[in-house]
PDB file of N, CA and C in Angstrom:
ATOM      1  N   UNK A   1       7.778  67.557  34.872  1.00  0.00           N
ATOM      2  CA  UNK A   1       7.690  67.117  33.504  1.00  0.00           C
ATOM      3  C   UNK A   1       6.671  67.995  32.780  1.00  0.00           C
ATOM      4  N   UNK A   2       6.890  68.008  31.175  1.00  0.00           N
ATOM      5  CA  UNK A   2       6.162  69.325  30.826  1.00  0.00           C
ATOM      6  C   UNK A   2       5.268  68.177  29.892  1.00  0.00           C
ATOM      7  N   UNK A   3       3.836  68.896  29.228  1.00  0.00           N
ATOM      8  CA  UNK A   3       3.051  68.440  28.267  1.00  0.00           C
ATOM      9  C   UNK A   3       4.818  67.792  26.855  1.00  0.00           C
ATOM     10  N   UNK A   4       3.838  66.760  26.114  1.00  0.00           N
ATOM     11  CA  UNK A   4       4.808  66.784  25.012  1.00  0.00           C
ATOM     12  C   UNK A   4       4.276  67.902  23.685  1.00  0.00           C
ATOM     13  N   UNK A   5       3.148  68.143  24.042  1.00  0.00           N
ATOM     14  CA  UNK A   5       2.650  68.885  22.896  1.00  0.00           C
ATOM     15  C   UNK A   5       2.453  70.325  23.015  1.00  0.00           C
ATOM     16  N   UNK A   6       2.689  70.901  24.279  1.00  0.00           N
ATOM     17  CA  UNK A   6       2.379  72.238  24.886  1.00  0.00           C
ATOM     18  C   UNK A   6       3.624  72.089  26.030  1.00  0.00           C
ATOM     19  N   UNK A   7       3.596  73.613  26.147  1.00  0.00           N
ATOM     20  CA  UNK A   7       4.351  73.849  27.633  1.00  0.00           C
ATOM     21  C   UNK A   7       3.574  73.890  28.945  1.00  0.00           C
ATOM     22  N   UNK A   8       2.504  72.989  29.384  1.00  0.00           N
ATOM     23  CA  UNK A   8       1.471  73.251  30.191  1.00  0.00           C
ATOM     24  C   UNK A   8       2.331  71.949  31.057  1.00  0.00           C
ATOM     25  N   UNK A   9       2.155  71.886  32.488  1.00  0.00           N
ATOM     26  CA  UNK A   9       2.743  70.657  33.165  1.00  0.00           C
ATOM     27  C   UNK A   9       1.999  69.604  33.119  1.00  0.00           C
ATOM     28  N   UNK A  10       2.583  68.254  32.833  1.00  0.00           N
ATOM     29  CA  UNK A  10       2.083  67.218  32.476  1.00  0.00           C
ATOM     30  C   UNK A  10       1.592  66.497  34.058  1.00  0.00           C
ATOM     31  N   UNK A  11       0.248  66.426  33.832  1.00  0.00           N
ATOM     32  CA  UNK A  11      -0.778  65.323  34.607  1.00  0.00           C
ATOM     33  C   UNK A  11      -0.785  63.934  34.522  1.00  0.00           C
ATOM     34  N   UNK A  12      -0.252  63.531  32.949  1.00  0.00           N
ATOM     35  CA  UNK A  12      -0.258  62.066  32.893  1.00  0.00           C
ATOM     36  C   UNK A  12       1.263  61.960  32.523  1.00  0.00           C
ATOM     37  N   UNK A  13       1.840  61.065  32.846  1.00  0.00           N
ATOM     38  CA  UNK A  13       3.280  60.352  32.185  1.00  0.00           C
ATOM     39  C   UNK A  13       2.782  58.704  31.612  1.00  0.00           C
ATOM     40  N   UNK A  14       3.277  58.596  30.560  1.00  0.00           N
ATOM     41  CA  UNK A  14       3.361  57.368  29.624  1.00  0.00           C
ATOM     42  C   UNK A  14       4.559  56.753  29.990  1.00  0.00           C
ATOM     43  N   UNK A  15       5.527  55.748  29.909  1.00  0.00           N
ATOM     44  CA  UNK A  15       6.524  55.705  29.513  1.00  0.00           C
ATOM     45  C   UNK A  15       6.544  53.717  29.042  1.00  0.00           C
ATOM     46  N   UNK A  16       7.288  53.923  27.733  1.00  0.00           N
ATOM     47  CA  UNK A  16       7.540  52.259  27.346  1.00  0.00           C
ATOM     48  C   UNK A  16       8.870  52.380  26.615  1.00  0.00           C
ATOM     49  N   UNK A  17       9.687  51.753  26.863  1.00  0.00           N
ATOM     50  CA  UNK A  17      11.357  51.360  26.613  1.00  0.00           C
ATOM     51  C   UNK A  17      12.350  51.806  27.038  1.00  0.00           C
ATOM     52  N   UNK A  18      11.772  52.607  28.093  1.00  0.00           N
ATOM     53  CA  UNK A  18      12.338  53.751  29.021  1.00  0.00           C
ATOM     54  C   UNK A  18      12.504  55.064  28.409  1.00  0.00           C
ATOM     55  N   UNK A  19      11.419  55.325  27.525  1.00  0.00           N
ATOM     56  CA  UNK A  19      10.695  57.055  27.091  1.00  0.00           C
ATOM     57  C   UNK A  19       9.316  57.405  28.008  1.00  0.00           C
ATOM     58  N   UNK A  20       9.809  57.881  28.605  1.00  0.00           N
ATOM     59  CA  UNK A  20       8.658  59.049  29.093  1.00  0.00           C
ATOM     60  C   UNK A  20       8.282  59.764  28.212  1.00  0.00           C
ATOM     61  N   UNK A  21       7.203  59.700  28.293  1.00  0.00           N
ATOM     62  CA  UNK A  21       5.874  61.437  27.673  1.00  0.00           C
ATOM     63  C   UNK A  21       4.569  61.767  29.010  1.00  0.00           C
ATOM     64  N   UNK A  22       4.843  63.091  29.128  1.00  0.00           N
ATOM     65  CA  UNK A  22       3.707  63.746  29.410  1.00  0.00           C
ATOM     66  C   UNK A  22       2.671  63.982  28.859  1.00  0.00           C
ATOM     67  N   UNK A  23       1.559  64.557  29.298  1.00  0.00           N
ATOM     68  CA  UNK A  23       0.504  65.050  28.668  1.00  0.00           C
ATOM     69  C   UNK A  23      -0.415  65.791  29.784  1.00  0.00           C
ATOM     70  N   UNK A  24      -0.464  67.095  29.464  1.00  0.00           N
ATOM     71  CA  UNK A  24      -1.578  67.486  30.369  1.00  0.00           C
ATOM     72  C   UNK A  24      -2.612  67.338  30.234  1.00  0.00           C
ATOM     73  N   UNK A  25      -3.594  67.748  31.006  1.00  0.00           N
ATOM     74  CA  UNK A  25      -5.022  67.497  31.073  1.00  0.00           C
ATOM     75  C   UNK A  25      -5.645  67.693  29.439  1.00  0.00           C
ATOM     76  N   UNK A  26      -5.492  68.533  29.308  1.00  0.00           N
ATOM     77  CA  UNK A  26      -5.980  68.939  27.913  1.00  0.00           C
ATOM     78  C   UNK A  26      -6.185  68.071  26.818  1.00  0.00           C
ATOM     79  N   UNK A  27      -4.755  68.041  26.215  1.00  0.00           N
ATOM     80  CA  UNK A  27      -4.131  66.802  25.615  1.00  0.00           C
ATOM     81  C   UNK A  27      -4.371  65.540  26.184  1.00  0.00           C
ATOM     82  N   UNK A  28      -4.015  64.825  27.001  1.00  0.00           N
ATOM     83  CA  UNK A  28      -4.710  63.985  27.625  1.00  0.00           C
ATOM     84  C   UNK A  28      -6.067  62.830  27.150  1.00  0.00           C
ATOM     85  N   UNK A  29      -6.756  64.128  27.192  1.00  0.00           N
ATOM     86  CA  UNK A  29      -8.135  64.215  26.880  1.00  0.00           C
ATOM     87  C   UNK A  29      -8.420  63.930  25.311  1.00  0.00           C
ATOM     88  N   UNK A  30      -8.147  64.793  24.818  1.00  0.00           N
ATOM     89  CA  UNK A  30      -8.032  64.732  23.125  1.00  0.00           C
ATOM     90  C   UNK A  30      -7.446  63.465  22.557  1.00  0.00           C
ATOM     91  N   UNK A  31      -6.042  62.988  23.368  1.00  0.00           N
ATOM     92  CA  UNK A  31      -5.738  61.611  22.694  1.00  0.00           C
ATOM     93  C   UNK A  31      -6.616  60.203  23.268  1.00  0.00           C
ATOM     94  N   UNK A  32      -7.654  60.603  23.904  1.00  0.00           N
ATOM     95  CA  UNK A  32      -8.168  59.469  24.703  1.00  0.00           C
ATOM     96  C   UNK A  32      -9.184  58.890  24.230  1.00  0.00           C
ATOM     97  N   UNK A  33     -10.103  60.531  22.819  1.00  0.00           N
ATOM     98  CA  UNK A  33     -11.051  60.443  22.378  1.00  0.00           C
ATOM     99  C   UNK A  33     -10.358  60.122  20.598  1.00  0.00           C
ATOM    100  N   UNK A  34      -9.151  60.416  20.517  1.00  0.00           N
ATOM    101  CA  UNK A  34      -8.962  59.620  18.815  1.00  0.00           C
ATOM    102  C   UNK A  34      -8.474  58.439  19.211  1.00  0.00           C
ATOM    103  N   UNK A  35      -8.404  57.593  20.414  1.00  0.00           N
ATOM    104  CA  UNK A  35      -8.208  56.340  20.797  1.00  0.00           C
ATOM    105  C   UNK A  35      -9.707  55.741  20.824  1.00  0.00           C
ATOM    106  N   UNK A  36     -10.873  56.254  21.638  1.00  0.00           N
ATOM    107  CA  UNK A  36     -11.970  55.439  21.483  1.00  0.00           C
ATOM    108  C   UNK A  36     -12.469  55.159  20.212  1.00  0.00           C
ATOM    109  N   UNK A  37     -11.969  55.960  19.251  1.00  0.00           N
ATOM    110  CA  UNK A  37     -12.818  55.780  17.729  1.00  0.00           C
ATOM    111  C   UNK A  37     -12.008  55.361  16.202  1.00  0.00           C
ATOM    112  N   UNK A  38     -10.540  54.574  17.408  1.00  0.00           N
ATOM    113  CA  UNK A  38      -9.614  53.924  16.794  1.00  0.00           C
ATOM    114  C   UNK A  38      -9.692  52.496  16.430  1.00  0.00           C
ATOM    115  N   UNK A  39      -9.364  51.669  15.253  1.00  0.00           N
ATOM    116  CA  UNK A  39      -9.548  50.684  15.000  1.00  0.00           C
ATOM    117  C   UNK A  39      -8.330  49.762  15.768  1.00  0.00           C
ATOM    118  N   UNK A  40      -7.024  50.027  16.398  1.00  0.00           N
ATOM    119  CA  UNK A  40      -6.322  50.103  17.144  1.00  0.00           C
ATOM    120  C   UNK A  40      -6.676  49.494  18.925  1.00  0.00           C
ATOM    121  N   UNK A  41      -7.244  50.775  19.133  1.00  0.00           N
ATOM    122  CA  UNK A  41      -8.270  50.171  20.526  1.00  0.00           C
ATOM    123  C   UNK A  41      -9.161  49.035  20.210  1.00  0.00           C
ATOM    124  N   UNK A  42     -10.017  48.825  19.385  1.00  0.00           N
ATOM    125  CA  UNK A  42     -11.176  47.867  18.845  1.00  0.00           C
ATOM    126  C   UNK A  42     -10.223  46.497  18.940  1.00  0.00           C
ATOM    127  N   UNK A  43      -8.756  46.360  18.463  1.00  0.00           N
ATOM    128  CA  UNK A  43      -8.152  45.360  17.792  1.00  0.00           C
ATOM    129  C   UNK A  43      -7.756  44.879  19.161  1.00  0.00           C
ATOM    130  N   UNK A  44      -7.514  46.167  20.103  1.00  0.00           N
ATOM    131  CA  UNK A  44      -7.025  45.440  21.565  1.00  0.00           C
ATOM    132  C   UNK A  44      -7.663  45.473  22.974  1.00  0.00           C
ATOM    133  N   UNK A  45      -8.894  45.854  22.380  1.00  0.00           N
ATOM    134  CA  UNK A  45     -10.205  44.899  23.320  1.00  0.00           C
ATOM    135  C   UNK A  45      -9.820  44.002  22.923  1.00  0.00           C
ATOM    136  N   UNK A  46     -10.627  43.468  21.517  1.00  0.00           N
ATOM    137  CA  UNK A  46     -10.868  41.901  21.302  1.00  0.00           C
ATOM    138  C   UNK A  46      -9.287  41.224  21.654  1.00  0.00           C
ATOM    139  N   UNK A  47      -8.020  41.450  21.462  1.00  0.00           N
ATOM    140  CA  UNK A  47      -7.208  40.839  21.989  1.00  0.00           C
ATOM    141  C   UNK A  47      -7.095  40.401  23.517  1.00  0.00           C
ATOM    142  N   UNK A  48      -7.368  41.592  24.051  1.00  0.00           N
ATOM    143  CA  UNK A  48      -7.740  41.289  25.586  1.00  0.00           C
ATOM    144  C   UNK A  48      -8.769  40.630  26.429  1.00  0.00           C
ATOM    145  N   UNK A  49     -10.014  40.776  24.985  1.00  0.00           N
ATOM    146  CA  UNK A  49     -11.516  39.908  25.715  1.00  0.00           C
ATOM    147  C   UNK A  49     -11.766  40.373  26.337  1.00  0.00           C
ATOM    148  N   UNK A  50     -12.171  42.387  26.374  1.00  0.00           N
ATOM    149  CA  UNK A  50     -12.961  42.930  27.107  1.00  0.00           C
ATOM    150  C   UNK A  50     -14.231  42.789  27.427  1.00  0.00           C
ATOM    151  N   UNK A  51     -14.896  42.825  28.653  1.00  0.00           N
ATOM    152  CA  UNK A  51     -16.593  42.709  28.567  1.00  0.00           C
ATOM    153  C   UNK A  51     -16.851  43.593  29.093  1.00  0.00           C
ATOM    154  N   UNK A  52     -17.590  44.318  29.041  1.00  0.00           N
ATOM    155  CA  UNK A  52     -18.271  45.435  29.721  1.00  0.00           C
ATOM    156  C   UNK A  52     -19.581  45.333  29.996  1.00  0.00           C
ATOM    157  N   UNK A  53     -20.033  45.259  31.078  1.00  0.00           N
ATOM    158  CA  UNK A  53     -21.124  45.447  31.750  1.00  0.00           C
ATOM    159  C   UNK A  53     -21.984  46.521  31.461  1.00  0.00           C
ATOM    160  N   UNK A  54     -23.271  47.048  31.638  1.00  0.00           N
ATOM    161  CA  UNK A  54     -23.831  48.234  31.683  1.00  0.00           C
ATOM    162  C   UNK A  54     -24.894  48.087  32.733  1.00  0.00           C
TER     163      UNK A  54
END
């Protein structure tokens, strides 16, 4: 399976409704960090009732 955003081979596979996506490392990475500083993620902690320890 290839990146969806590059031709680099994909490290991660996604898949929901029976679509697969890749993503290599790279990419990967980059969508992981406009997810932590997403209001999106924030909405589904609190849905989930994350706690985090430190």
């Amino acid at each position: 399976m290839r990146c969806h955003y590059c031709e680099e081979a994909a490290a991660f596979a996604a898949e929901k409704d029976g679509l697969k996506v890749g993503l290599c490392t790279e990419h990967f990475q980059e969508r992981m960090e406009e997810l932590t500083d997403s209001a999106e993620l924030a909405e589904l902690e609190e849905q989930l009732d994350v706690n985090r320890t430190e």
